[in-house]
N, C-alpha and C. Protein backbone atom coordinates (compact mmCIF):
# COMPACT_ATOMS: atom_id res chain seq x y z
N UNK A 1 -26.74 -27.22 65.94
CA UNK A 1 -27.50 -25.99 65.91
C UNK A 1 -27.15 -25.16 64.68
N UNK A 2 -25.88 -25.36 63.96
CA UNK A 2 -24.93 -24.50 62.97
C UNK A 2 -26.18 -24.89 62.41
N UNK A 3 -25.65 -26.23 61.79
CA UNK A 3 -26.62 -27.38 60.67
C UNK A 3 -27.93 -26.34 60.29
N UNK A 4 -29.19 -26.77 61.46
CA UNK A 4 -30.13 -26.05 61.61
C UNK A 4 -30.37 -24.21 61.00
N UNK A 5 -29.61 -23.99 61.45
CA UNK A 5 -29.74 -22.32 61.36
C UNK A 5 -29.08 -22.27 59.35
N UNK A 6 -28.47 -23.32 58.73
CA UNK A 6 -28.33 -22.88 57.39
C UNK A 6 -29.50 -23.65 56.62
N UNK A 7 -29.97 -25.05 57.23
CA UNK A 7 -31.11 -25.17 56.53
C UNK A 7 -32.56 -24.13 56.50
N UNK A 8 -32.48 -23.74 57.75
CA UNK A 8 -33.62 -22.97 58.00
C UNK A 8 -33.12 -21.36 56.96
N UNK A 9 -32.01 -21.32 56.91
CA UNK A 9 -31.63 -19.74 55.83
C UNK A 9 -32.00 -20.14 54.44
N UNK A 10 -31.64 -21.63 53.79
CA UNK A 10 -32.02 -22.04 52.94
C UNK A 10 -33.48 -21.97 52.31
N UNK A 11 -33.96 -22.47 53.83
CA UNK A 11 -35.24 -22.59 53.18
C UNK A 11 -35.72 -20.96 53.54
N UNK A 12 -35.85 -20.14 54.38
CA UNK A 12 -36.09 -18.62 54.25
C UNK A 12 -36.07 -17.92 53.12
N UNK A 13 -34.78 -18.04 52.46
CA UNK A 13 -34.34 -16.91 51.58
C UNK A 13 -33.60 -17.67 50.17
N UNK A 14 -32.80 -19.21 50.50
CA UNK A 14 -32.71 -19.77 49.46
C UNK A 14 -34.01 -20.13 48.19
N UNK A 15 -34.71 -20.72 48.97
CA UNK A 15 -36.26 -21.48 48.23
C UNK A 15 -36.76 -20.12 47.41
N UNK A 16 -37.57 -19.04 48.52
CA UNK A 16 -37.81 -17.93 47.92
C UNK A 16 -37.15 -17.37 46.69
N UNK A 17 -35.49 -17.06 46.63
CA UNK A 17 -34.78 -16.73 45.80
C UNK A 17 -34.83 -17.71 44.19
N UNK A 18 -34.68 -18.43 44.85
CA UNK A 18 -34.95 -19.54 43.59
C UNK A 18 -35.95 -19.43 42.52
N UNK A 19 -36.94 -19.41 43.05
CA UNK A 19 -38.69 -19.78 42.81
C UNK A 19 -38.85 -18.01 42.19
N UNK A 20 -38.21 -17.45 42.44
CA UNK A 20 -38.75 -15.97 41.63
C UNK A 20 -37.66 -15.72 40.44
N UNK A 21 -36.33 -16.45 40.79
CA UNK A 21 -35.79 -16.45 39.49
C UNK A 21 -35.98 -17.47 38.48
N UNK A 22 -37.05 -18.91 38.96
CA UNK A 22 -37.06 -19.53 37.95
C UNK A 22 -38.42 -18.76 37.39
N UNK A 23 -39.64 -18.13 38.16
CA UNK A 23 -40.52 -17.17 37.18
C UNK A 23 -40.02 -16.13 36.62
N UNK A 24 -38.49 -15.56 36.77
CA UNK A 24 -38.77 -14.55 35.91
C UNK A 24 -37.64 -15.77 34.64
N UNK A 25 -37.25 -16.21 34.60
CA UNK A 25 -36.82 -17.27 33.46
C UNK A 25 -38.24 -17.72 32.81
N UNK A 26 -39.13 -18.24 33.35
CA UNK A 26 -40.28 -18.75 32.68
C UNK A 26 -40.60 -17.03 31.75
N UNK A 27 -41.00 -15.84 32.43
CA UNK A 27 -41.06 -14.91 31.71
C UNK A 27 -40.34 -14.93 30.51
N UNK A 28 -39.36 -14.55 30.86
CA UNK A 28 -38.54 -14.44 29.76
C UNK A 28 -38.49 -15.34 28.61
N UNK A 29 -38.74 -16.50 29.02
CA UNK A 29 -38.83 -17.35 27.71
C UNK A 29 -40.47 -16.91 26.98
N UNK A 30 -41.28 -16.70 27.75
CA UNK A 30 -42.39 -16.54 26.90
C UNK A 30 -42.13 -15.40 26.13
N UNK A 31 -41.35 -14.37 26.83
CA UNK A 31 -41.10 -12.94 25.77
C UNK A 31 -40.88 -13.11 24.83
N UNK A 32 -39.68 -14.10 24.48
CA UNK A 32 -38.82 -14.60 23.65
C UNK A 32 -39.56 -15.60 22.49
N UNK A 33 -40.43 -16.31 22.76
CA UNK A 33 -41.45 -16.98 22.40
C UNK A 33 -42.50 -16.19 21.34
N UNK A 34 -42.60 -15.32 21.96
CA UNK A 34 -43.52 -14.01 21.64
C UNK A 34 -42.84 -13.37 20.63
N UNK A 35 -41.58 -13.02 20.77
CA UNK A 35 -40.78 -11.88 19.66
C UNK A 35 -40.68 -13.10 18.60
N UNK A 36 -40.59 -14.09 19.08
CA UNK A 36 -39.91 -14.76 17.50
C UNK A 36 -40.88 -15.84 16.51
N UNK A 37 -42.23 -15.85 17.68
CA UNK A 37 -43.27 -16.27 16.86
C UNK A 37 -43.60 -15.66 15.15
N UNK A 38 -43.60 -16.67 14.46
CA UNK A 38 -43.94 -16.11 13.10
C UNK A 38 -44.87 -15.55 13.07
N UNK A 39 -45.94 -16.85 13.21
CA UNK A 39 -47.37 -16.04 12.70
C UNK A 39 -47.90 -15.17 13.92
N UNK A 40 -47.00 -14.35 14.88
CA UNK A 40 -47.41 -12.93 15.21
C UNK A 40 -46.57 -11.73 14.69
N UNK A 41 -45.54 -12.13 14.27
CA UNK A 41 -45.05 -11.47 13.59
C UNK A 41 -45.35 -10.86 11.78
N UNK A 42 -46.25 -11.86 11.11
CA UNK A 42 -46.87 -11.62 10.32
C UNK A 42 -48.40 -11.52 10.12
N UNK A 43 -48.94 -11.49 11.47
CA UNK A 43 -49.89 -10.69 11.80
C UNK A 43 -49.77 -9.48 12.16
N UNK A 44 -49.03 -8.64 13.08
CA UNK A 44 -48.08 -7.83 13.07
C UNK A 44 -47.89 -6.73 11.51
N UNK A 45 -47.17 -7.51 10.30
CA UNK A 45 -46.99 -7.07 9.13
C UNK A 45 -48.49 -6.53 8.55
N UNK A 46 -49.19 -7.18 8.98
CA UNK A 46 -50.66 -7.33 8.31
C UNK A 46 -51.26 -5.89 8.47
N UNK A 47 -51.15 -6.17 10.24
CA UNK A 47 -51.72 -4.76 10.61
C UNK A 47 -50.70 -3.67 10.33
N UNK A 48 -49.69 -3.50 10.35
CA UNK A 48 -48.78 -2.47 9.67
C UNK A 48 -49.40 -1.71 8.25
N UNK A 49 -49.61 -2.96 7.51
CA UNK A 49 -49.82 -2.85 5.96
C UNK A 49 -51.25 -1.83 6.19
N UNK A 50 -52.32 -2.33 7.02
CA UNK A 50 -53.42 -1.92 7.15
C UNK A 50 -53.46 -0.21 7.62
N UNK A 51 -52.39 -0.34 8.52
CA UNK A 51 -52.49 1.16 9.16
C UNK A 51 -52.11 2.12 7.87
N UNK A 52 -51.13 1.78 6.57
CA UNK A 52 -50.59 2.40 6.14
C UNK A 52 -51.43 2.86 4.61
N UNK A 53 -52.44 1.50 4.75
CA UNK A 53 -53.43 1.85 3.14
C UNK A 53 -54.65 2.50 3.81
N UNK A 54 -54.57 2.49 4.90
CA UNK A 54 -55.56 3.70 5.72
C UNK A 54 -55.24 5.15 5.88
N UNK A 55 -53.76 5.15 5.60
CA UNK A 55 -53.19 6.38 5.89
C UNK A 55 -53.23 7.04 7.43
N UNK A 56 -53.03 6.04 8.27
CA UNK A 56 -53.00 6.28 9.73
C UNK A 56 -52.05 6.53 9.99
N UNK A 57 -50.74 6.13 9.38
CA UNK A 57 -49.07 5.97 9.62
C UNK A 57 -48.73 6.52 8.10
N UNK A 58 -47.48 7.40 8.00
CA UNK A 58 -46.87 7.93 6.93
C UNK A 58 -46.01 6.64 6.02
N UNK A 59 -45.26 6.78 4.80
CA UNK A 59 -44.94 5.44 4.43
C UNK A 59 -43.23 5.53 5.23
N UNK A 60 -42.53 6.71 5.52
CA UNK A 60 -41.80 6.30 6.09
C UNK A 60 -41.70 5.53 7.67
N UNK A 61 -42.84 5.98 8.28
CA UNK A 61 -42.89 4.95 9.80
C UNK A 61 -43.58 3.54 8.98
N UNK A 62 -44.18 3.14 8.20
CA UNK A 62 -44.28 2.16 7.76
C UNK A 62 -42.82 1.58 7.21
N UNK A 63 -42.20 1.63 6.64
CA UNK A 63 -40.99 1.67 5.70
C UNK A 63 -39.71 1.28 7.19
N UNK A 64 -40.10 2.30 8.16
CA UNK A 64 -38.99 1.53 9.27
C UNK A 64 -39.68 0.50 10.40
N UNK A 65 -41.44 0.09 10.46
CA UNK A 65 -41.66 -0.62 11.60
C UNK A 65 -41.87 -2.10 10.26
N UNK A 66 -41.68 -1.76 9.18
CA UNK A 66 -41.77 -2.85 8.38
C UNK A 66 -40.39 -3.63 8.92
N UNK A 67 -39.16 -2.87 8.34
CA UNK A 67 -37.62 -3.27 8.47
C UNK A 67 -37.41 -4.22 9.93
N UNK A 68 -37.94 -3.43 10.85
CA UNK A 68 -37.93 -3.92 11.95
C UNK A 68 -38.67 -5.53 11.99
N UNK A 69 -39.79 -5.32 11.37
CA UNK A 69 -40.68 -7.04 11.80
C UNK A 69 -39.76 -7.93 10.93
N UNK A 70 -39.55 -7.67 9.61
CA UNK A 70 -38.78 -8.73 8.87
C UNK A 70 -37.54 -8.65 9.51
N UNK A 71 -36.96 -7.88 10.41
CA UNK A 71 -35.52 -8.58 10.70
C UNK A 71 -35.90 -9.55 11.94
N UNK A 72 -37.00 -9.45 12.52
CA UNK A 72 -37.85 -9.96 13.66
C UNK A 72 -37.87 -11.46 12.52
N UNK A 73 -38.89 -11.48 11.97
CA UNK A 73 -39.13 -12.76 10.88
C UNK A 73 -37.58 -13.42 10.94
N UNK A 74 -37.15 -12.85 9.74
CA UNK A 74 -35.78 -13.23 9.43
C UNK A 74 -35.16 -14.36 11.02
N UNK A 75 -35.00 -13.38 11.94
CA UNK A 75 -34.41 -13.98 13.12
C UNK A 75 -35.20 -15.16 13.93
N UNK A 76 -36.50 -15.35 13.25
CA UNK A 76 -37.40 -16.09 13.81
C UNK A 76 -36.87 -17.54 13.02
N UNK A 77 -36.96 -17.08 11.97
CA UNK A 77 -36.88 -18.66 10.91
C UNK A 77 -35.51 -18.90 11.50
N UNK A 78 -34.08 -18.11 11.24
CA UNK A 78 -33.00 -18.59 11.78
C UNK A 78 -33.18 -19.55 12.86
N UNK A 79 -33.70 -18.88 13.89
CA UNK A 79 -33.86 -19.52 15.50
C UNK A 79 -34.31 -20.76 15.04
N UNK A 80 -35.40 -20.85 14.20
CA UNK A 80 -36.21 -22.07 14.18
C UNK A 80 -35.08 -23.51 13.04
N UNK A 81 -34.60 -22.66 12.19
CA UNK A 81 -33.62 -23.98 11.16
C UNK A 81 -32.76 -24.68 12.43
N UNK A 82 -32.18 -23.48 13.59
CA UNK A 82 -30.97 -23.72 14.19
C UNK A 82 -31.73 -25.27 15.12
N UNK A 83 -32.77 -24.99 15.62
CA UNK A 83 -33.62 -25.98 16.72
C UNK A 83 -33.87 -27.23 16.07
């Protein structure tokens, strides 16, 4: 009856537990996927560049969301030599 009552907890609350931490792992890798993709990251740059010869954004918020994507880039190619 022990037996019983831990398979049946297993499957209650083990299975469940499992199955939502391997989706939020699947999440997370797509995030990750997402931040270190190049070519969104230099699509990204593109539209930056665009907001800034429009004069929508000042050159200093350009000047720091630039810094930001190329250290994004930068860390992208790393990731990618290391793989």
């Amino acid at each position: 009856m022990v037996k019983v009552m831990f398979i049946l907890d297993d499957l209650l609350i083990g299975l469940p537990v499992k199955g939502f931490v391997g989706i939020l792992r699947t999440i997370a890798n797509m995030a990750e996927e997402e931040l270190t993709d190049e070519s969104k990251i230099k699509e990204e740059l593109l539209m930056l560049q665009t907001l800034f010869v429009t004069d929508q954004i000042t050159e200093e918020e350009y000047k720091r969301r630039e810094d930001q994507l190329v250290e994004r880039l930068n860390l992208a190619r790393e990731r990618e030599h290391k793989s």
